[in-house]
PDB file of N, CA and C in Angstrom:
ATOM      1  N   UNK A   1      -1.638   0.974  -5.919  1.00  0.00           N
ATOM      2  CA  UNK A   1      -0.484   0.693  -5.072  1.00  0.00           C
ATOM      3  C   UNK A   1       0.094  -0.647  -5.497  1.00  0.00           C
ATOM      4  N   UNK A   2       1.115  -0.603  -6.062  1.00  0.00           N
ATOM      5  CA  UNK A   2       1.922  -2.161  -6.100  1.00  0.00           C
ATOM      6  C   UNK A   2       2.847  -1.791  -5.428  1.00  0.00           C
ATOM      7  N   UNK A   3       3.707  -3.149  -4.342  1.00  0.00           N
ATOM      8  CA  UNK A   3       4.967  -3.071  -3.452  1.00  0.00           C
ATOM      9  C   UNK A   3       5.868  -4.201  -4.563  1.00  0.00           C
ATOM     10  N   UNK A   4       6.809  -3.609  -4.743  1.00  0.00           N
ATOM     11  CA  UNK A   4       7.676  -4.462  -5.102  1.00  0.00           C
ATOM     12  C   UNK A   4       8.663  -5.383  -4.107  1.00  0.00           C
ATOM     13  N   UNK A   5       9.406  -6.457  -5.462  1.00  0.00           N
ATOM     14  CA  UNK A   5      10.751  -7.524  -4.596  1.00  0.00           C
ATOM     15  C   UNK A   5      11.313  -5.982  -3.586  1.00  0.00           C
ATOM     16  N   UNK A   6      11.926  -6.494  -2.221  1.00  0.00           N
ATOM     17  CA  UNK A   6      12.749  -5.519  -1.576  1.00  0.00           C
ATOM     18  C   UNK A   6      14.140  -5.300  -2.438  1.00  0.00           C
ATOM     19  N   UNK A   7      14.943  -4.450  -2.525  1.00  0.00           N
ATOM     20  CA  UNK A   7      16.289  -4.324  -2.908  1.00  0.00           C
ATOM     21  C   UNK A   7      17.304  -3.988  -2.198  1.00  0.00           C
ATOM     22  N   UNK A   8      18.480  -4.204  -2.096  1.00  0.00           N
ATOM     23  CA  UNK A   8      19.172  -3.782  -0.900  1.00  0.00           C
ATOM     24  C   UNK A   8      19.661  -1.957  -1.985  1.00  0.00           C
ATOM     25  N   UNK A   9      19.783  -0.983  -0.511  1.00  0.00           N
ATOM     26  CA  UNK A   9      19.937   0.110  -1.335  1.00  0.00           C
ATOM     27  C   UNK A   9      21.188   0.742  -0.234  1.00  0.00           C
ATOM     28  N   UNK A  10      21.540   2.159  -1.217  1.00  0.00           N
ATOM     29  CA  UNK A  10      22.701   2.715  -0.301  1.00  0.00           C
ATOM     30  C   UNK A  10      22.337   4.245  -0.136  1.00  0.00           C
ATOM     31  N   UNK A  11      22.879   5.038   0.797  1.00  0.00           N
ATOM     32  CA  UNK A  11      22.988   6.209   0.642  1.00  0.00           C
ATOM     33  C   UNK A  11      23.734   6.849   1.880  1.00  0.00           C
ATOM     34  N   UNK A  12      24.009   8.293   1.662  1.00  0.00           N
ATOM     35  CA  UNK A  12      25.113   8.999   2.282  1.00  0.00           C
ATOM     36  C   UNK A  12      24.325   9.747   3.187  1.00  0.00           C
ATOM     37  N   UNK A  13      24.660  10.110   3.965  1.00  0.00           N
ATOM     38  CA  UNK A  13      24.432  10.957   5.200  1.00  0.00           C
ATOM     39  C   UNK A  13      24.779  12.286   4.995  1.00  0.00           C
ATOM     40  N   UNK A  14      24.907  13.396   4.595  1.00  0.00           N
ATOM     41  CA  UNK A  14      25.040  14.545   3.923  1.00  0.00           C
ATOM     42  C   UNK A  14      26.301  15.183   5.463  1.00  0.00           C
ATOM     43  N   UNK A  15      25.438  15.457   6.613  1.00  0.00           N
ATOM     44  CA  UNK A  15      26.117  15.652   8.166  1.00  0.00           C
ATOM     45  C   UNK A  15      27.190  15.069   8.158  1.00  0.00           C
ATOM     46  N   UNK A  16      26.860  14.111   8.046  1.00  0.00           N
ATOM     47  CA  UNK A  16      28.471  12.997   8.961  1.00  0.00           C
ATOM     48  C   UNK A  16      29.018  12.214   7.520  1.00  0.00           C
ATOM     49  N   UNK A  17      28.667  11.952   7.169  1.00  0.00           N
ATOM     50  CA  UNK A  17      29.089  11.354   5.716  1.00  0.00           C
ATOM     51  C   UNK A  17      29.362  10.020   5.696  1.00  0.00           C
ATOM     52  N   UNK A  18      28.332   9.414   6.468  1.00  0.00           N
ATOM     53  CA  UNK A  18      28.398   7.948   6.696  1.00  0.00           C
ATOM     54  C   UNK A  18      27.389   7.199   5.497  1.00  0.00           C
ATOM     55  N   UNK A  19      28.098   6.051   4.924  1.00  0.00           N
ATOM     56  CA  UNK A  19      27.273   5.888   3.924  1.00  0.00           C
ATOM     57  C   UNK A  19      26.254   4.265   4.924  1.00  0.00           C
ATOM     58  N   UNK A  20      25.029   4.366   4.536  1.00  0.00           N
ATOM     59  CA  UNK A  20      24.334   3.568   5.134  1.00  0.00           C
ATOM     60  C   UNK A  20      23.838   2.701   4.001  1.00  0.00           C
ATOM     61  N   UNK A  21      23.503   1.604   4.198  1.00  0.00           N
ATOM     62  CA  UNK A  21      23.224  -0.082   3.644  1.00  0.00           C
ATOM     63  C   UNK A  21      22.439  -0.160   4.115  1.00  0.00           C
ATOM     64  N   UNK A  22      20.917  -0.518   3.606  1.00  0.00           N
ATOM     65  CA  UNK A  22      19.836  -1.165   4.226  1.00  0.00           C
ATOM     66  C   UNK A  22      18.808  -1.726   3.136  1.00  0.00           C
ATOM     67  N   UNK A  23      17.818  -2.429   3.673  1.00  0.00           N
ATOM     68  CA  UNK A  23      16.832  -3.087   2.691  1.00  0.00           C
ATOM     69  C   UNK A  23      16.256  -2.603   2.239  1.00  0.00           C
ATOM     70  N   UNK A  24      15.237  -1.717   0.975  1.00  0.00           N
ATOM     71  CA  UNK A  24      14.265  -0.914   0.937  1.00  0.00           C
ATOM     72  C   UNK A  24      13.567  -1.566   0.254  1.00  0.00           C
ATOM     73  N   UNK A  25      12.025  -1.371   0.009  1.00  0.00           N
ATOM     74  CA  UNK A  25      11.000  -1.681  -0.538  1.00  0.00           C
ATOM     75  C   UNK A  25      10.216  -0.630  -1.169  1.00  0.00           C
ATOM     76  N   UNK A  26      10.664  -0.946  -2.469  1.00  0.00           N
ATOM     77  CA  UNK A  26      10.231   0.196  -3.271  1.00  0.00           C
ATOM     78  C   UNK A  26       8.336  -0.238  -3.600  1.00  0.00           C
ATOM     79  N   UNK A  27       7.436   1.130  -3.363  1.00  0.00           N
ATOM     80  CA  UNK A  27       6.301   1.156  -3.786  1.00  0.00           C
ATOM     81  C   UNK A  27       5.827   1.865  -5.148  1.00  0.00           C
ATOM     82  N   UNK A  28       5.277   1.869  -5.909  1.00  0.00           N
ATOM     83  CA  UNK A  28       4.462   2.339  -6.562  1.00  0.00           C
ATOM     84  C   UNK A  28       2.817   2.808  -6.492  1.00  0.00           C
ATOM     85  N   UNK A  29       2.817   4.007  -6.500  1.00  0.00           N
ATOM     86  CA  UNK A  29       1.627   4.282  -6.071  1.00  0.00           C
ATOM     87  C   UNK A  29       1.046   5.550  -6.929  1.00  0.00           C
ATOM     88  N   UNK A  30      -0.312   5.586  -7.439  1.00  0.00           N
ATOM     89  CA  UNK A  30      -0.886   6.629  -7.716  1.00  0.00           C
ATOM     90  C   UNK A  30      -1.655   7.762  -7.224  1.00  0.00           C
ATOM     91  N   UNK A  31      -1.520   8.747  -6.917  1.00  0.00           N
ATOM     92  CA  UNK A  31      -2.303   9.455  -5.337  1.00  0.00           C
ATOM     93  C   UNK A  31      -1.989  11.022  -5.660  1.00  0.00           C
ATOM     94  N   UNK A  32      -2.456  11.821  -5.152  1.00  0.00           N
ATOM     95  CA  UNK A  32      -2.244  13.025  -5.277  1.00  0.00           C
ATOM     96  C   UNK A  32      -1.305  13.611  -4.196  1.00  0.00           C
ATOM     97  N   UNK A  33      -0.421  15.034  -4.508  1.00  0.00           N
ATOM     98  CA  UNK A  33       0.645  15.046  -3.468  1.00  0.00           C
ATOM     99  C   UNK A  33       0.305  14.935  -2.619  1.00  0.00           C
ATOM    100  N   UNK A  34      -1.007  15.555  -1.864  1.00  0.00           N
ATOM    101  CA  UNK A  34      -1.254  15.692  -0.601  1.00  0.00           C
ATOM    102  C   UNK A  34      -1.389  14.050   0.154  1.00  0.00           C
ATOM    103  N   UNK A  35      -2.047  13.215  -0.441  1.00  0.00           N
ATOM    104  CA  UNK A  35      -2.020  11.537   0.055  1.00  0.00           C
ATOM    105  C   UNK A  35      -0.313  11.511  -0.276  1.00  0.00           C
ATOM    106  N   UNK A  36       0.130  11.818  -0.975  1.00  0.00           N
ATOM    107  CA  UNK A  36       1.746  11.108  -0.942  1.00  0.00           C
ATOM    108  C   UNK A  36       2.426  11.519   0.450  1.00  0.00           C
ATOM    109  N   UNK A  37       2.256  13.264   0.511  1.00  0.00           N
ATOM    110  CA  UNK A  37       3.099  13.697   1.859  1.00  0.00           C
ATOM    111  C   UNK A  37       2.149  12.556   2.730  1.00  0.00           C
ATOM    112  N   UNK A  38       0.830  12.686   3.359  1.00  0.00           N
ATOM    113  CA  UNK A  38       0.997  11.679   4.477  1.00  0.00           C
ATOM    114  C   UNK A  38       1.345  10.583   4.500  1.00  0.00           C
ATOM    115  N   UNK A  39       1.382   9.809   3.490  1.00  0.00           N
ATOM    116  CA  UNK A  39       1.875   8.517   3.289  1.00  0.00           C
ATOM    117  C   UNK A  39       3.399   8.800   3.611  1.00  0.00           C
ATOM    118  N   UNK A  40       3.898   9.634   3.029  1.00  0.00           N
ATOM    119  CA  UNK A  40       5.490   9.847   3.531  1.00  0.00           C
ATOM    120  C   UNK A  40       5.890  10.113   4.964  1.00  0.00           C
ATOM    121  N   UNK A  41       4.864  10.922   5.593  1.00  0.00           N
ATOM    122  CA  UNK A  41       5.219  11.065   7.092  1.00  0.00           C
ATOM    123  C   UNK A  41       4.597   9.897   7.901  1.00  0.00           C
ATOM    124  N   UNK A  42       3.596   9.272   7.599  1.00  0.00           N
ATOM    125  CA  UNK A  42       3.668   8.000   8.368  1.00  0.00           C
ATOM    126  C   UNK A  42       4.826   7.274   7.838  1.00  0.00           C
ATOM    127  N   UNK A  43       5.165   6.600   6.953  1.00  0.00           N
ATOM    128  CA  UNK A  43       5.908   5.968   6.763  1.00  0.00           C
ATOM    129  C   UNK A  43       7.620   6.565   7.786  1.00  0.00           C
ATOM    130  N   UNK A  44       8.162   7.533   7.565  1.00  0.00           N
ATOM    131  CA  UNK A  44       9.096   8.068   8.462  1.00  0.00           C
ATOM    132  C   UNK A  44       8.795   7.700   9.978  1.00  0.00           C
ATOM    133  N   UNK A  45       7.743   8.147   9.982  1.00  0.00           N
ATOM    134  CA  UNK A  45       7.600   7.831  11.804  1.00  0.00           C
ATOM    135  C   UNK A  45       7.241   5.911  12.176  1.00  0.00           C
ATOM    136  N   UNK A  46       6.276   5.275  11.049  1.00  0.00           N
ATOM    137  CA  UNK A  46       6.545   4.390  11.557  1.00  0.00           C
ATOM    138  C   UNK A  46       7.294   3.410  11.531  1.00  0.00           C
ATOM    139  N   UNK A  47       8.220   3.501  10.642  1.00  0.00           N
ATOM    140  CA  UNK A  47       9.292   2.577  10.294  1.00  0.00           C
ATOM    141  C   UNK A  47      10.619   3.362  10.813  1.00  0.00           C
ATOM    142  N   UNK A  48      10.920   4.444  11.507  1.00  0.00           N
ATOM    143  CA  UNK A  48      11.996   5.481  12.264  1.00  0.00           C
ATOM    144  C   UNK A  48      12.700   5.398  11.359  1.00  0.00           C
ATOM    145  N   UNK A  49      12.508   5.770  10.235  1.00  0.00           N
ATOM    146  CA  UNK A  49      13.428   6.180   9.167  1.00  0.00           C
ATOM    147  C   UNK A  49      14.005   7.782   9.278  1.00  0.00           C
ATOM    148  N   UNK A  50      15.418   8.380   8.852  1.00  0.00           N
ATOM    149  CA  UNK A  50      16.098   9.187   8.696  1.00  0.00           C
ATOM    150  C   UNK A  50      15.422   9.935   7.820  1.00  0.00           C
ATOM    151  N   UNK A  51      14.980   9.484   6.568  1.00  0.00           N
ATOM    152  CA  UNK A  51      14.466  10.247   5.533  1.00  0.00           C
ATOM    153  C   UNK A  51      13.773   8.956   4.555  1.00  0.00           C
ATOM    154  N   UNK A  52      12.319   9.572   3.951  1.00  0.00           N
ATOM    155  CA  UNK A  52      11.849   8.800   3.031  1.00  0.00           C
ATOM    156  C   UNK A  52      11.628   9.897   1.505  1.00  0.00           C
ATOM    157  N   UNK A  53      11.968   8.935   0.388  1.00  0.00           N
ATOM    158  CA  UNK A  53      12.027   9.806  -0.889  1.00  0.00           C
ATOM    159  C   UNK A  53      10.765   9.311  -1.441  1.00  0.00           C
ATOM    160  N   UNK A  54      10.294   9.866  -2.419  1.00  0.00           N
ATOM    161  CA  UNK A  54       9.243   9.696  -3.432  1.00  0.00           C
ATOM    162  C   UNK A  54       9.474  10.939  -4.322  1.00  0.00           C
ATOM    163  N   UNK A  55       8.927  10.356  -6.064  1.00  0.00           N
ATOM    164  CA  UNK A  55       9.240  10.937  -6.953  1.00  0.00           C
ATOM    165  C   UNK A  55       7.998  10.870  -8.157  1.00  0.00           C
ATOM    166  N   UNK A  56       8.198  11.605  -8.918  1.00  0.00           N
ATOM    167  CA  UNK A  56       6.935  11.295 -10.153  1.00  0.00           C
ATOM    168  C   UNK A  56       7.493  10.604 -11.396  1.00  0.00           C
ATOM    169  N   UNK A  57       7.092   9.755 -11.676  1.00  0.00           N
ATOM    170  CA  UNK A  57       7.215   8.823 -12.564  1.00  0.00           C
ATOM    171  C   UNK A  57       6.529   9.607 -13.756  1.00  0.00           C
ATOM    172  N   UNK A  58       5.620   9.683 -13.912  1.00  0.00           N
ATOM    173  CA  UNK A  58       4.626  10.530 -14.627  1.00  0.00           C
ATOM    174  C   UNK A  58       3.131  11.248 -14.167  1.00  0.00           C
ATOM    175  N   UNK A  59       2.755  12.196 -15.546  1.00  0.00           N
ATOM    176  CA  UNK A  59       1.822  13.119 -15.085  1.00  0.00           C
ATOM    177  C   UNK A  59       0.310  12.824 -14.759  1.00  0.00           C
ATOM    178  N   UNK A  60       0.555  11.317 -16.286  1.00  0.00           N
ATOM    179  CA  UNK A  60      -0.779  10.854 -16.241  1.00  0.00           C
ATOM    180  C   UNK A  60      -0.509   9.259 -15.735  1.00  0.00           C
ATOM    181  N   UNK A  61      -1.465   9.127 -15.050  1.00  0.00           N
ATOM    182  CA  UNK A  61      -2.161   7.566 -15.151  1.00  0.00           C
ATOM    183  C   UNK A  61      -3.072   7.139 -15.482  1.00  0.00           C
ATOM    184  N   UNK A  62      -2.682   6.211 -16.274  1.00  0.00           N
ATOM    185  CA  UNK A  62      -4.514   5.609 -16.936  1.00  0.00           C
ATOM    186  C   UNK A  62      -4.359   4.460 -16.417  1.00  0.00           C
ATOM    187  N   UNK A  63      -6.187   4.252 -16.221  1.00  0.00           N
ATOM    188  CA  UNK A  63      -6.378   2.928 -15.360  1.00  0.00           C
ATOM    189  C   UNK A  63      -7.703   2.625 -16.249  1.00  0.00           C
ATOM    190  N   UNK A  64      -7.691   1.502 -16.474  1.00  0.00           N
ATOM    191  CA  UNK A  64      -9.025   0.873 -16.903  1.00  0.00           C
ATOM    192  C   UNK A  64      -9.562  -0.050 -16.662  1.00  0.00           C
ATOM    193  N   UNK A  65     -10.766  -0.400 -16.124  1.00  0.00           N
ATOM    194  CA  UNK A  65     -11.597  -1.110 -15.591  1.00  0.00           C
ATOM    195  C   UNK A  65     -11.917  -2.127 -16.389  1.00  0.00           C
ATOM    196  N   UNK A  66     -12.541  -3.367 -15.761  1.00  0.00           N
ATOM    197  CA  UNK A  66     -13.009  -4.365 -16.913  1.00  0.00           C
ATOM    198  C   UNK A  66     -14.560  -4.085 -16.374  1.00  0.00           C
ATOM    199  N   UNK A  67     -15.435  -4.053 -17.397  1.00  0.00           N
ATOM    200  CA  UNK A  67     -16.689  -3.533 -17.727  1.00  0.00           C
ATOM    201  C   UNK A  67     -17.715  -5.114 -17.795  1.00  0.00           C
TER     202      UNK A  67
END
């Protein structure tokens, strides 16, 4: 999990077509879908967000330890 600087971000309302401005804080994280969906539905409920996105960066991650 790394959290990045916040960025200010935009997006449209698809319904009403209001475009909304707000702060977001983009994460990076490695996890399997099933940890991503709950991480996504807490995150919605506890921050009362409209909608939260997540995406795949890639298939693999390599991680290596110092030994």
């Amino acid at each position: 999990l790394t959290v990045l600087h916040p960025v200010k971000g935009q997006w449209i309302e698809v319904e009403s077509n209001n475009l909304f401005e707000e702060t977001m804080i983009p994460v990076r994280i490695a996890c399997s879908k099933k940890d991503i969906l709950k991480i996504m539905r807490f995150t919605i409920k506890h921050y009362s967000q409209k909608a939260v996105m997540a995406y795949k960066i890639s298939k693999k991650v390599l991680i290596i330890n110092k030994e």
